[in-house]
N, C-alpha and C. Protein backbone atom coordinates (compact mmCIF):
# COMPACT_ATOMS: atom_id res chain seq x y z
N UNK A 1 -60.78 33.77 21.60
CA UNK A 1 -60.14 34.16 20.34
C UNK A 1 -59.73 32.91 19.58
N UNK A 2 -59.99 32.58 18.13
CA UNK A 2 -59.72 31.82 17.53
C UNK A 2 -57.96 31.78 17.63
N UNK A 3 -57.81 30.35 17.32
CA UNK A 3 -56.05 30.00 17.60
C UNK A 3 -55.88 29.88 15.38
N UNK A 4 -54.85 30.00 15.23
CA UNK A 4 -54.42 29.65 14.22
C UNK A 4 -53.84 28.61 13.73
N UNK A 5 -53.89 27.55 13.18
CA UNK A 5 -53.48 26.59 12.81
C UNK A 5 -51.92 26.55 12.46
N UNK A 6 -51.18 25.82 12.50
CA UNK A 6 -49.96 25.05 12.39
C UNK A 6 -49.47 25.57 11.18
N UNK A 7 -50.30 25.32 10.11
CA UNK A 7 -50.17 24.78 8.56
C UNK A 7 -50.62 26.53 8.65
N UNK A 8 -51.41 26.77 8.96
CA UNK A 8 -51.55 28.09 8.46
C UNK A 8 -50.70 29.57 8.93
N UNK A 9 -49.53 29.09 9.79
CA UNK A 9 -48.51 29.82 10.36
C UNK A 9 -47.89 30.32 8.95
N UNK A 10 -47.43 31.68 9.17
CA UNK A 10 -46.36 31.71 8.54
C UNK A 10 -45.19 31.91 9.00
N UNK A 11 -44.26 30.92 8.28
CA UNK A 11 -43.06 30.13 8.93
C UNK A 11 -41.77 31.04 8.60
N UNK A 12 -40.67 31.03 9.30
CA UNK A 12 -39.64 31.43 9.35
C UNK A 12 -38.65 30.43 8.67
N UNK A 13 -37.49 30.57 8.36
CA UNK A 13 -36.68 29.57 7.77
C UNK A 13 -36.08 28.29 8.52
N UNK A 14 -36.04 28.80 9.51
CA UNK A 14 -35.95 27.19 10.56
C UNK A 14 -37.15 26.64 10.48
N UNK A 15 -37.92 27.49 10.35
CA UNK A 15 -39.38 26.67 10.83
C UNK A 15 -39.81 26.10 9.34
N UNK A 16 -39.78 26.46 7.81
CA UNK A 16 -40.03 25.84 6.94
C UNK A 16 -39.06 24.32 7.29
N UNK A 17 -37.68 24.29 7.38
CA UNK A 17 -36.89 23.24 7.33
C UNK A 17 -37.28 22.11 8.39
N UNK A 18 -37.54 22.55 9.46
CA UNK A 18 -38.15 21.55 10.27
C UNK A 18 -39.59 20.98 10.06
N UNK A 19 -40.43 21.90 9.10
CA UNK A 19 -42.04 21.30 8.38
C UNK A 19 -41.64 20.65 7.67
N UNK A 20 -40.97 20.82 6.71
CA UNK A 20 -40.21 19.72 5.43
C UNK A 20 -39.87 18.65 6.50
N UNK A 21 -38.71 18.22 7.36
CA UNK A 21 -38.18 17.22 7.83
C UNK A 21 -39.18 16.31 8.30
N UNK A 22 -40.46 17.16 9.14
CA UNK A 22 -41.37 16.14 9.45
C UNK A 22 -42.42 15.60 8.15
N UNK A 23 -42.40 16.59 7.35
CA UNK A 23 -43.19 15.77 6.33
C UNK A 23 -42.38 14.84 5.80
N UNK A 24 -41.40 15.15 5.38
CA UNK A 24 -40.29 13.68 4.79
C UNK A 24 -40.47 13.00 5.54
N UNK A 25 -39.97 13.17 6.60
CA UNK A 25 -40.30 11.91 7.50
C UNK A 25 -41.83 11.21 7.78
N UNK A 26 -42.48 12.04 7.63
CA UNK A 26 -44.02 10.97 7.26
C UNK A 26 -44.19 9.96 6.25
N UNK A 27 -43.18 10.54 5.00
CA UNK A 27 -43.43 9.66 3.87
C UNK A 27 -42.39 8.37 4.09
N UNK A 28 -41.40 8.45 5.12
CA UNK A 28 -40.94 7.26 5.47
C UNK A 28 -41.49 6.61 6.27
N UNK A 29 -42.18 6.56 7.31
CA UNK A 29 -43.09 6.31 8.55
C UNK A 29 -44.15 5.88 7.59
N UNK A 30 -44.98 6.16 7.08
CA UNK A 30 -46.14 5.54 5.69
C UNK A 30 -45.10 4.41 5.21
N UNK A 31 -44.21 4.52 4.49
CA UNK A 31 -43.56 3.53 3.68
C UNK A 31 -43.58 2.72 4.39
N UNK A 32 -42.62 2.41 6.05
CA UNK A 32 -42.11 1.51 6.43
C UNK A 32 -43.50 0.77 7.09
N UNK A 33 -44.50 1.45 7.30
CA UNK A 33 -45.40 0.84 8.68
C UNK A 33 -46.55 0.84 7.47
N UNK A 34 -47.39 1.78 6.85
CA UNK A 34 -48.58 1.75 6.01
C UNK A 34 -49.53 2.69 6.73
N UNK A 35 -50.14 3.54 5.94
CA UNK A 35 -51.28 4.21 6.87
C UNK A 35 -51.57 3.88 8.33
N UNK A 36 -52.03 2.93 8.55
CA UNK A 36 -52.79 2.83 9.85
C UNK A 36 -51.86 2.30 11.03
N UNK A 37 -50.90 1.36 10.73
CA UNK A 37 -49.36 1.61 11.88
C UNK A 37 -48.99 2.60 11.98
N UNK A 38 -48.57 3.31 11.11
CA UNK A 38 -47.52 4.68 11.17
C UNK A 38 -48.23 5.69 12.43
N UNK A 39 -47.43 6.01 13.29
CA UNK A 39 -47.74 6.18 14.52
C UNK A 39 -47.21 7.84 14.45
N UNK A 40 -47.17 9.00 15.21
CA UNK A 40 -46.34 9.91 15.60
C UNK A 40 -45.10 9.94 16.57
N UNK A 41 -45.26 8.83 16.90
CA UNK A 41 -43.44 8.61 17.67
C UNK A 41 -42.66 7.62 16.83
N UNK A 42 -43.24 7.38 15.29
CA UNK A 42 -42.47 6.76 14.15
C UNK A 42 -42.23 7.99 13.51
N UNK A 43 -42.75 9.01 13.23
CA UNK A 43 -42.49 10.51 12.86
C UNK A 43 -41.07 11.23 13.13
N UNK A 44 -41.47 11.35 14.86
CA UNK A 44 -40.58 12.25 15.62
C UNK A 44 -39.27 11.44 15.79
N UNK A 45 -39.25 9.77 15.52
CA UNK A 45 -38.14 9.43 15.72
C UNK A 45 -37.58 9.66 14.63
N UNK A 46 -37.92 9.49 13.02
CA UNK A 46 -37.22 9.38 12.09
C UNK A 46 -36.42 10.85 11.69
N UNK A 47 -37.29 12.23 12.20
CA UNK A 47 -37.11 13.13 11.84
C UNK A 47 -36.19 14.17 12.91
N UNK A 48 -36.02 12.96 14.33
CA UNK A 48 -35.36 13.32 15.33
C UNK A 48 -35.67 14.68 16.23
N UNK A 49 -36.99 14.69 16.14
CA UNK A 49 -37.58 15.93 16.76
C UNK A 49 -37.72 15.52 18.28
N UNK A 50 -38.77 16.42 19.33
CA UNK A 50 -39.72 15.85 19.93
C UNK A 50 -41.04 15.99 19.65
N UNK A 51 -41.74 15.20 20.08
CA UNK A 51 -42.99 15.08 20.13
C UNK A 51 -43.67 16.58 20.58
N UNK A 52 -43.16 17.53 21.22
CA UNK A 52 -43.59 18.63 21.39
C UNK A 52 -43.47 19.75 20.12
N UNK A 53 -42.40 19.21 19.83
CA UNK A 53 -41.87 19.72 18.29
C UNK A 53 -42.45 19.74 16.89
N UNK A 54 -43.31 18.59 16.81
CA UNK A 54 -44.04 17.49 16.13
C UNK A 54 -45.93 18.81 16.28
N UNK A 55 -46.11 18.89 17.11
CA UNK A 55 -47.34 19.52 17.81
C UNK A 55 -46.95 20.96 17.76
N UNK A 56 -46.41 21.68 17.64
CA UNK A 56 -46.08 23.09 17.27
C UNK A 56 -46.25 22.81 15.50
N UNK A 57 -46.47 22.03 14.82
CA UNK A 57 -46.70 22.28 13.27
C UNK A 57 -47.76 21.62 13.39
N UNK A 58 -48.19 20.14 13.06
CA UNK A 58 -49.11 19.52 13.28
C UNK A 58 -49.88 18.87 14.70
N UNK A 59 -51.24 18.85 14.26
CA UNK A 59 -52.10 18.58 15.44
C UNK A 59 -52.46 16.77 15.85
N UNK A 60 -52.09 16.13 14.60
CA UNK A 60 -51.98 14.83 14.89
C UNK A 60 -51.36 13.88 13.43
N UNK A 61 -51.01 12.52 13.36
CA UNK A 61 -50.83 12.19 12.14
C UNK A 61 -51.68 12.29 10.86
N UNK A 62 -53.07 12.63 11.27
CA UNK A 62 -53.91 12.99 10.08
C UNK A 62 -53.47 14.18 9.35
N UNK A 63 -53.53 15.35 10.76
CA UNK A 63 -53.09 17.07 10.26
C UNK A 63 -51.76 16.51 9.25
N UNK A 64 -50.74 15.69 9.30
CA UNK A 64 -49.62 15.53 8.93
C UNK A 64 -49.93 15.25 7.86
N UNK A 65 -50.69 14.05 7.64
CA UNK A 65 -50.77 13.48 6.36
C UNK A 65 -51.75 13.99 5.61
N UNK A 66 -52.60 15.31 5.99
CA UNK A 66 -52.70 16.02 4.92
C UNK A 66 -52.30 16.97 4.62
N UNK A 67 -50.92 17.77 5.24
CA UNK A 67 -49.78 18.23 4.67
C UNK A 67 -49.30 17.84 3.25
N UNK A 68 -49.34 16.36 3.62
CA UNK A 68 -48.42 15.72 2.82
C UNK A 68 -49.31 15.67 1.77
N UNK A 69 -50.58 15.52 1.90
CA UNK A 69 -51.32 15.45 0.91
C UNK A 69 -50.99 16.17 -0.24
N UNK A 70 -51.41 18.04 0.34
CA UNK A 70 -51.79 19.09 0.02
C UNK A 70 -49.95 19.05 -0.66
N UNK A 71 -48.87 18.43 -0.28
CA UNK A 71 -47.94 18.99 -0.97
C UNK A 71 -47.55 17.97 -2.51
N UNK A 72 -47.94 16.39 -2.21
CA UNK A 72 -48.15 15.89 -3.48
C UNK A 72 -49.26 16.19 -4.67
N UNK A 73 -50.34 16.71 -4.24
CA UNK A 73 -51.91 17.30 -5.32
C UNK A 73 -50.65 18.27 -5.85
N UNK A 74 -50.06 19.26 -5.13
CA UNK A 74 -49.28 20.18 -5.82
C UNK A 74 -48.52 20.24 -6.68
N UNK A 75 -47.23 19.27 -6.48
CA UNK A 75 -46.74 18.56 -7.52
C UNK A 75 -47.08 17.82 -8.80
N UNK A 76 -48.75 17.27 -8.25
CA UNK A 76 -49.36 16.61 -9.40
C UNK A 76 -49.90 17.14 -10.67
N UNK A 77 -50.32 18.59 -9.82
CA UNK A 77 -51.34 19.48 -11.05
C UNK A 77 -50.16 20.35 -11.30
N UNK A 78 -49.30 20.56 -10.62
CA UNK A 78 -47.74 21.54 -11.87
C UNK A 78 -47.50 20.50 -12.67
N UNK A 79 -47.08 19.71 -12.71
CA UNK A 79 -46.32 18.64 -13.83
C UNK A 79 -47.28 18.04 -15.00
N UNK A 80 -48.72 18.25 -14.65
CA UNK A 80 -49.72 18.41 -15.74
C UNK A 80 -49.75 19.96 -16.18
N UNK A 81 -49.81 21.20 -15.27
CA UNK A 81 -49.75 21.90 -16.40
C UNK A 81 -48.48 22.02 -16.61
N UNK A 82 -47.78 21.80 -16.78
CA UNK A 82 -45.76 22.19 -17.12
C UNK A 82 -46.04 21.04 -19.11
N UNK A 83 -46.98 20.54 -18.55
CA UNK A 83 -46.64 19.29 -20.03
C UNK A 83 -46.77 20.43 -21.64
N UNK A 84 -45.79 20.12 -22.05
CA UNK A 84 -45.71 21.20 -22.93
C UNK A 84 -47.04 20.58 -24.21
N UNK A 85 -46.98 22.28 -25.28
CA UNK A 85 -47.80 22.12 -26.18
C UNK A 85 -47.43 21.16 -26.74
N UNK A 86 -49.00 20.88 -27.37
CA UNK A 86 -48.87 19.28 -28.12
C UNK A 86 -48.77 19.83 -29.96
N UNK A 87 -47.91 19.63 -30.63
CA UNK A 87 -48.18 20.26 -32.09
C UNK A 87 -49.15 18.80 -32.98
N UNK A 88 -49.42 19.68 -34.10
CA UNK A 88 -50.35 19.43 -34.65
C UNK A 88 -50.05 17.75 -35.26
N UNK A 89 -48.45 17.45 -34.71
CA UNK A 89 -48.30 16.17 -35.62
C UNK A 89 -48.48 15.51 -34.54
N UNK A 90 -48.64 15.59 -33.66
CA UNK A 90 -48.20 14.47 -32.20
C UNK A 90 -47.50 15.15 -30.94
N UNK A 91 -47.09 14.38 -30.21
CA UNK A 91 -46.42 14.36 -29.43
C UNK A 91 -45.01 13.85 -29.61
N UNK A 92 -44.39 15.15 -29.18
CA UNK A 92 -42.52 14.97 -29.63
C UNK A 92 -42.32 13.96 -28.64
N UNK A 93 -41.20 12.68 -29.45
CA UNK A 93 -41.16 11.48 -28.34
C UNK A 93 -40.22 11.90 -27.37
N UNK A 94 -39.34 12.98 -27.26
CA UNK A 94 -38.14 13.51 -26.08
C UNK A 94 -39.58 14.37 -25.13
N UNK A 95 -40.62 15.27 -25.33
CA UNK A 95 -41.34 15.75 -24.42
C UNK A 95 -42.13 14.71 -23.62
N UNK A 96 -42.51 13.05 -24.16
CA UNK A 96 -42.91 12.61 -23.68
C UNK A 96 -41.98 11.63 -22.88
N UNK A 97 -40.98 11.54 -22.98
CA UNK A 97 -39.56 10.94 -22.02
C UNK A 97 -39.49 11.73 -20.77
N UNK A 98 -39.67 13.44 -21.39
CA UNK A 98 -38.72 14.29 -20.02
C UNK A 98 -40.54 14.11 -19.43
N UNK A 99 -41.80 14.00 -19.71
CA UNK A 99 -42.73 13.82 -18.77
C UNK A 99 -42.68 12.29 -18.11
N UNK A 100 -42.10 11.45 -19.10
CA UNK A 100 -42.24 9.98 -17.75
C UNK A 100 -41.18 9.89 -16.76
N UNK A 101 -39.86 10.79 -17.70
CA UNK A 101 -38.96 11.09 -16.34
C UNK A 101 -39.54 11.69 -14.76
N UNK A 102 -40.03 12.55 -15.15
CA UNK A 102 -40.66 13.93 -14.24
C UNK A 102 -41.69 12.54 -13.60
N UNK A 103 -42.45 12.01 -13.94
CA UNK A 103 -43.58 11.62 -13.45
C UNK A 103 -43.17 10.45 -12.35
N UNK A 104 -41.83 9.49 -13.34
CA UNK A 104 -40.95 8.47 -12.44
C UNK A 104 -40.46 9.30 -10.67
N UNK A 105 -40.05 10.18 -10.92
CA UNK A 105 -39.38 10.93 -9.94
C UNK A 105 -40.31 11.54 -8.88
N UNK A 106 -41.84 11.98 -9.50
CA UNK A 106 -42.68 12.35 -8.27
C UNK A 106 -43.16 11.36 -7.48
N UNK A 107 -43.29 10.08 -8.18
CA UNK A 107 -43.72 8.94 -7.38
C UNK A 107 -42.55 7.99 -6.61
N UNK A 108 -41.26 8.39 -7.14
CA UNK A 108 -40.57 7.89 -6.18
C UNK A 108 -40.80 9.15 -4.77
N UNK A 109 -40.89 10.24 -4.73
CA UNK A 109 -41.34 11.17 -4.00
C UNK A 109 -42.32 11.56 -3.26
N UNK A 110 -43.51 10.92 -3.85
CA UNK A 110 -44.62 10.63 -3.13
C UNK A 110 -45.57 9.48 -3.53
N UNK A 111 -44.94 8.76 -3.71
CA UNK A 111 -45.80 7.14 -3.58
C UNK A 111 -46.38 6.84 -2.65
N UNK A 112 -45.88 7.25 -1.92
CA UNK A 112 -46.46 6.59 0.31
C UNK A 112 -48.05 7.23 -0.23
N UNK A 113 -47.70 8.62 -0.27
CA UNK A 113 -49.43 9.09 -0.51
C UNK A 113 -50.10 8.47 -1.43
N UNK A 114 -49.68 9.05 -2.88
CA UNK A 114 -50.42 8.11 -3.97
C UNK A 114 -51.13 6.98 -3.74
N UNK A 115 -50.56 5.91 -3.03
CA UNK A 115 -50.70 4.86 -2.64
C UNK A 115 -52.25 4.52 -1.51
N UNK A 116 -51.93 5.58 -0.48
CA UNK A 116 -53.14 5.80 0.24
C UNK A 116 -54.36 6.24 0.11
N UNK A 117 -53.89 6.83 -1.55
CA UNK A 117 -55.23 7.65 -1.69
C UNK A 117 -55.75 6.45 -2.76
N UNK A 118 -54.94 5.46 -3.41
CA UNK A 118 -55.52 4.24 -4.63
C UNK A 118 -56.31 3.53 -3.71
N UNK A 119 -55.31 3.06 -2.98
CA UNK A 119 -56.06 1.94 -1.87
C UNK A 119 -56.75 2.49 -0.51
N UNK A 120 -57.69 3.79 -0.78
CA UNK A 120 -58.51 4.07 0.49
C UNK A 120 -57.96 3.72 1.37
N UNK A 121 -56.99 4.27 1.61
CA UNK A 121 -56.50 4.06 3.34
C UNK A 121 -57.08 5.54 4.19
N UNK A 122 -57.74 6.25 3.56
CA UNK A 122 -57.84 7.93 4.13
C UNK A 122 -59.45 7.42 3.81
N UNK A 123 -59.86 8.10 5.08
CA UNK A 123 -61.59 8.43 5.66
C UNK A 123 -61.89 9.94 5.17
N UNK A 124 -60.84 10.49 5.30
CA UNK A 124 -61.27 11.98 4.59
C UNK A 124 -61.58 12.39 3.36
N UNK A 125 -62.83 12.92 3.38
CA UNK A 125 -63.62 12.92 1.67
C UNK A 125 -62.72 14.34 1.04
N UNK A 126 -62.04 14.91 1.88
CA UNK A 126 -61.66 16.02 1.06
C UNK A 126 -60.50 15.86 0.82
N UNK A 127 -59.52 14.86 1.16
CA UNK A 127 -58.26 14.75 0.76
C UNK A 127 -58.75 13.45 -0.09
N UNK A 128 -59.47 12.56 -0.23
CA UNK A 128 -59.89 11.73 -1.06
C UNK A 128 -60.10 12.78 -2.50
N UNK A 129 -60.80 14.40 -2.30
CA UNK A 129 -61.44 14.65 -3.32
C UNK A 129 -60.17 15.41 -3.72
N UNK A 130 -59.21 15.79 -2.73
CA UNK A 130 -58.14 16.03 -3.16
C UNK A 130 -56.82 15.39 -4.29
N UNK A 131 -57.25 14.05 -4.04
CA UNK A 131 -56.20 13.08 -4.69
C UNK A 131 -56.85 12.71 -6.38
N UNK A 132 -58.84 12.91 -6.19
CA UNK A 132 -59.11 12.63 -7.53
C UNK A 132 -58.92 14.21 -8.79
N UNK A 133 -58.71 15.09 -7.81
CA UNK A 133 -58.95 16.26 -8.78
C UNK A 133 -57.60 16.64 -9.19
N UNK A 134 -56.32 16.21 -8.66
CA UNK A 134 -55.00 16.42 -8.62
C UNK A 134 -54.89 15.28 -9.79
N UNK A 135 -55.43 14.18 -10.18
CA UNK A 135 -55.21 12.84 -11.16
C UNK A 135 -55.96 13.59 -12.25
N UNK A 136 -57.21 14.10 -11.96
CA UNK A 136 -58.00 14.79 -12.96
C UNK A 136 -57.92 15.54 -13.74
N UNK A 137 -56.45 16.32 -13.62
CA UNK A 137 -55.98 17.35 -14.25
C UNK A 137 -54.69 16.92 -15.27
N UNK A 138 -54.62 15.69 -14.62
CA UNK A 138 -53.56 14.70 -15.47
C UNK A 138 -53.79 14.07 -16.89
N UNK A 139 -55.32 13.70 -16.07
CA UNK A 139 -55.98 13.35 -17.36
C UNK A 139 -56.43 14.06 -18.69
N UNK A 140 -56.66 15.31 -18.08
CA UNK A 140 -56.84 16.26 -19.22
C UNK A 140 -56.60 16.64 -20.00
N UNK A 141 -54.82 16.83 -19.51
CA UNK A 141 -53.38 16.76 -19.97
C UNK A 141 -53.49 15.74 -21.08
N UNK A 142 -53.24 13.99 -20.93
CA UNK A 142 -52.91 13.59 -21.50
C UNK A 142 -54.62 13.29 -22.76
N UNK A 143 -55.39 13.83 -22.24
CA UNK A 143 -56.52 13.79 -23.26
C UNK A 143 -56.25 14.92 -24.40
N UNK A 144 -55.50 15.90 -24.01
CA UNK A 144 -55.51 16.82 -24.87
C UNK A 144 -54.15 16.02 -26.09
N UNK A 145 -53.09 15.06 -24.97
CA UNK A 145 -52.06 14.71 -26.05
C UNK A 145 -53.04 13.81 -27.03
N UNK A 146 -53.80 12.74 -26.87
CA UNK A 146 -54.51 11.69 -27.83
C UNK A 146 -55.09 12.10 -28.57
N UNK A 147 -55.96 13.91 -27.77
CA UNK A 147 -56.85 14.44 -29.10
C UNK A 147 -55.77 14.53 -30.51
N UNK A 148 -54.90 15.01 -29.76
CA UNK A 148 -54.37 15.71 -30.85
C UNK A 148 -53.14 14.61 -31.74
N UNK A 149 -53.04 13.38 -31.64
CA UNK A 149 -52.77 12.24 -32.14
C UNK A 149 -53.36 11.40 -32.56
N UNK A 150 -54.65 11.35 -32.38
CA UNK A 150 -55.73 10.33 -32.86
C UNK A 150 -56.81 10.79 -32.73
N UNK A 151 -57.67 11.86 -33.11
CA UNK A 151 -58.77 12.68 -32.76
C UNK A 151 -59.91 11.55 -32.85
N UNK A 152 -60.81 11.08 -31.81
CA UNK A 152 -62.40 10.50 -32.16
C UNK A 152 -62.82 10.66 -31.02
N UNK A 153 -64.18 10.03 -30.61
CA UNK A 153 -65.05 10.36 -29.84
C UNK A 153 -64.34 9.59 -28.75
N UNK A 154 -63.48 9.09 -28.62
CA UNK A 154 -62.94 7.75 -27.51
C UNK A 154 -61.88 8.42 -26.51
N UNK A 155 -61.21 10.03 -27.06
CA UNK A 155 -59.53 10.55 -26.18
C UNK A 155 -59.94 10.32 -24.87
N UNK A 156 -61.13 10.60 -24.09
CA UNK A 156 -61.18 10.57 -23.04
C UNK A 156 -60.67 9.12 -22.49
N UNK A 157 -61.82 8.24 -22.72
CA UNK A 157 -61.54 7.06 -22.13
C UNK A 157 -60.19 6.75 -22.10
N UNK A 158 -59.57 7.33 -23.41
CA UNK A 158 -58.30 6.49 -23.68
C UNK A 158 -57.27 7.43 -22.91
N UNK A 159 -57.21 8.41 -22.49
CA UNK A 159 -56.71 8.92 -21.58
C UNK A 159 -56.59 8.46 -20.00
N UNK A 160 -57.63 8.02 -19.79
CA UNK A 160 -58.12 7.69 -18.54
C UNK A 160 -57.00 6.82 -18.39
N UNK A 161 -57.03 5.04 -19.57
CA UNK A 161 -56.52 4.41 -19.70
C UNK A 161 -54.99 4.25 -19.38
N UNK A 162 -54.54 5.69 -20.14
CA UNK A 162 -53.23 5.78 -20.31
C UNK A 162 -52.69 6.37 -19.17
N UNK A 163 -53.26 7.09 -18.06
CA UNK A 163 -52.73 7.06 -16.81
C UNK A 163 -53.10 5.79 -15.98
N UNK A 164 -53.92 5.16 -16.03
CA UNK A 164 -53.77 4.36 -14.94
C UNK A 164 -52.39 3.18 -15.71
N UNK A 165 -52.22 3.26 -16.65
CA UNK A 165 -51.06 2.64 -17.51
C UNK A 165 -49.83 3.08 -16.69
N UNK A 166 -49.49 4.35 -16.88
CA UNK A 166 -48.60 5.01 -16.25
C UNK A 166 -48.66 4.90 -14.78
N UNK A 167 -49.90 4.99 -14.21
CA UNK A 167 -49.62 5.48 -12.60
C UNK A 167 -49.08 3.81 -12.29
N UNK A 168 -49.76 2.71 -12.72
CA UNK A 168 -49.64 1.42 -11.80
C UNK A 168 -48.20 1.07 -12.56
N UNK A 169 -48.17 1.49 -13.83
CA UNK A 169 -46.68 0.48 -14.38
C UNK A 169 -45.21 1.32 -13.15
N UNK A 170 -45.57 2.55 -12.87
CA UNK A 170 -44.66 3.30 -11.95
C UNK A 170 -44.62 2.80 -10.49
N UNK A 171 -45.93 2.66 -10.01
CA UNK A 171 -46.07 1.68 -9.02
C UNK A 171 -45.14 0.84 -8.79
N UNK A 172 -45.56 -0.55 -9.57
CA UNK A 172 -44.48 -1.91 -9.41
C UNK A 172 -43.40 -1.45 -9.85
N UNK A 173 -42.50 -0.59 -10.42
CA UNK A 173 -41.34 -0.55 -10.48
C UNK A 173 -40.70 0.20 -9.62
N UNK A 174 -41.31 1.02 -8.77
CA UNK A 174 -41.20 1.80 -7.32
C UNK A 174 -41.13 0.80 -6.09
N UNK A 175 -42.07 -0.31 -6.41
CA UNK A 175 -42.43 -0.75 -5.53
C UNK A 175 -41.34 -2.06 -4.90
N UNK A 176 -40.52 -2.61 -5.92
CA UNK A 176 -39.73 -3.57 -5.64
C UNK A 176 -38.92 -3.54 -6.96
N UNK A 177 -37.49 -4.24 -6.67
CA UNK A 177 -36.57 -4.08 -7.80
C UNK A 177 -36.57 -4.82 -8.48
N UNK A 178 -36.97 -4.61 -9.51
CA UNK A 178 -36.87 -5.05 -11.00
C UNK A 178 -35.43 -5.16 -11.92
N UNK A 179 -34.45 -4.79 -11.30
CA UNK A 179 -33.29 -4.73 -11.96
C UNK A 179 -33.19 -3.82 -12.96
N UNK A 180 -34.29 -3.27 -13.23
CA UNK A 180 -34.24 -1.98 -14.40
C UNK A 180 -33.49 -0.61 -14.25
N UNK A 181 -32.90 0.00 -14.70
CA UNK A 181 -32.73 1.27 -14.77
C UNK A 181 -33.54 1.94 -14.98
N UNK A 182 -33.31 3.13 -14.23
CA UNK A 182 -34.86 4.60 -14.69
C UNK A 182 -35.15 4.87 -16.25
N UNK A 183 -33.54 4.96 -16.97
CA UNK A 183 -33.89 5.22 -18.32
C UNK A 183 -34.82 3.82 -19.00
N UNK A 184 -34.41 2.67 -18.38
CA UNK A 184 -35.19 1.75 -19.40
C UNK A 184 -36.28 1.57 -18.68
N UNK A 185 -36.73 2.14 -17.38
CA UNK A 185 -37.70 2.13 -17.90
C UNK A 185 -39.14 3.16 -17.94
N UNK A 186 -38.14 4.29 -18.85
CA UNK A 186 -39.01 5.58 -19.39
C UNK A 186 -38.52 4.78 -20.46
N UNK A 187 -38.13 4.18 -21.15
CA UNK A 187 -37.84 4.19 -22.69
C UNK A 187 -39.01 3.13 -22.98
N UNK A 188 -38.98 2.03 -22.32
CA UNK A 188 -39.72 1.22 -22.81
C UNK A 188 -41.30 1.26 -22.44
N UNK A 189 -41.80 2.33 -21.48
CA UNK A 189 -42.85 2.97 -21.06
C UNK A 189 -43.49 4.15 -22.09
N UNK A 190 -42.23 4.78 -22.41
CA UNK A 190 -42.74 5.45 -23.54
C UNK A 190 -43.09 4.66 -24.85
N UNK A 191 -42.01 4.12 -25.16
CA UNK A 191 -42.77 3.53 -26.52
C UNK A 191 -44.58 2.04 -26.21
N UNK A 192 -44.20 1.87 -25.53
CA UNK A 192 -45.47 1.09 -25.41
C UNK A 192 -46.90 2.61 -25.03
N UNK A 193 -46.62 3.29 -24.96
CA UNK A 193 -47.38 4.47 -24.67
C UNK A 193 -47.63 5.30 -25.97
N UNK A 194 -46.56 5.46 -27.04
CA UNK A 194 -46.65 6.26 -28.29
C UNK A 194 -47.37 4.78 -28.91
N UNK A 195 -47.42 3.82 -29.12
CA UNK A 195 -48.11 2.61 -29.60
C UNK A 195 -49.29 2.51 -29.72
N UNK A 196 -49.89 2.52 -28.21
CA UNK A 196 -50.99 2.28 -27.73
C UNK A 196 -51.91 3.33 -27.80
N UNK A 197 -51.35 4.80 -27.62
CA UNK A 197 -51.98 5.56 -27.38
C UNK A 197 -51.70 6.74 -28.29
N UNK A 198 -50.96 7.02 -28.65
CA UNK A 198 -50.55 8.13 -29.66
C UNK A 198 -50.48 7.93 -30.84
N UNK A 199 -49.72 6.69 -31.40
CA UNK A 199 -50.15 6.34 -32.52
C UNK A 199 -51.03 6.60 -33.94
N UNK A 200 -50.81 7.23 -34.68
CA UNK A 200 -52.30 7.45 -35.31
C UNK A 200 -53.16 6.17 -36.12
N UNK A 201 -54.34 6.53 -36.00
CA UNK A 201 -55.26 4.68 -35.86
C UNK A 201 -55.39 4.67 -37.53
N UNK A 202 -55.29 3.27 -37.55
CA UNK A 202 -54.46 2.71 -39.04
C UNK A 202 -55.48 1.87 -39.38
């Protein structure tokens, strides 16, 4: 008889809280060690389980880390579609604040992944194809903001542009302290973003 998978249990309320703890705790275990250190007794220690505990949800640190996957793609493609309508003049500069807010905050939340999936640290083509179709929907998003701020044959590219703008400028400021505050720096992310990219071409 086929067994049922971990991930494909359905969980009780202890049992969601203890899947959450070990996935949090993966994204610290990634942070502190990097893909290929991060071990499962860096897991079970941070999340204070046992290792038997660890194996009643997931089947190894891969099964884990594409948990974690499957729960950042999720986050990625709500907060692209959540991006509100674009009106006919532009993009309101407070909708595009509360999206670099929102966007600052998922990558402090899941950077460990993000990160693994920029720099190929994952052999798996389907969480690889997972990480480009979850960005892909981002892009769409913000192709639909440029159409509709600077209409020509170019929104795409320049979309493209304007996330990897966003994903890496979020990066290094995630990545080590800059002395900045969050607001400065959505403020000064946004306006170099309504500039570059929203702008209408003059």
């Amino acid at each position: 008889m086929a067994t049922t998978k971990p991930a494909e249990r359905t969980l009780r309320s202890q049992g969601r809280k203890t899947m959450t703890a070990l996935l949090d705790a993966g994204m610290v275990a990634l942070g502190e060690k990097g893909y290929h250190a991060a071990r499962v007794d860096d897991v079970v220690r941070i999340a204070g389980v046992s290792h038997g505990t660890f194996y009643l949800y997931f089947s190894s640190k891969e099964d884990l880390f594409g948990a974690m996957a499957e729960r950042c793609a999720s986050d990625i493609t709500a907060l692209a579609e959540g991006l509100v309508a674009v009106p006919s003049s532009g993009v309101d500069p407070a909708a595009l604040r509360d999206f670099l807010s929102q966007f600052l905050g998922l990558y402090r939340t899941h950077g460990v992944v993000i990160r693994a999936w920029a720099e190929r640290h994952v052999d798996d083509r389907a969480l690889m194809e997972l990480g480009r179709g979850s960005f892909a929907s981002m892009t769409a998003s913000f192709e639909g903001w440029i159409a509709a701020a600077r209409p020509d044959d170019a929104s795409a590219t320049r979309a493209a542009a304007m996330l990897a703008l966003v994903e890496r400028f979020t990066y290094v400021v995630t990545s080590r302290d800059l002395g900045w505050s969050d607001d400065e720096i959505v403020d000064n992310l946004a306006r170099l973003i309504s500039r570059a990219f929203l702008a209408p071409a003059t």
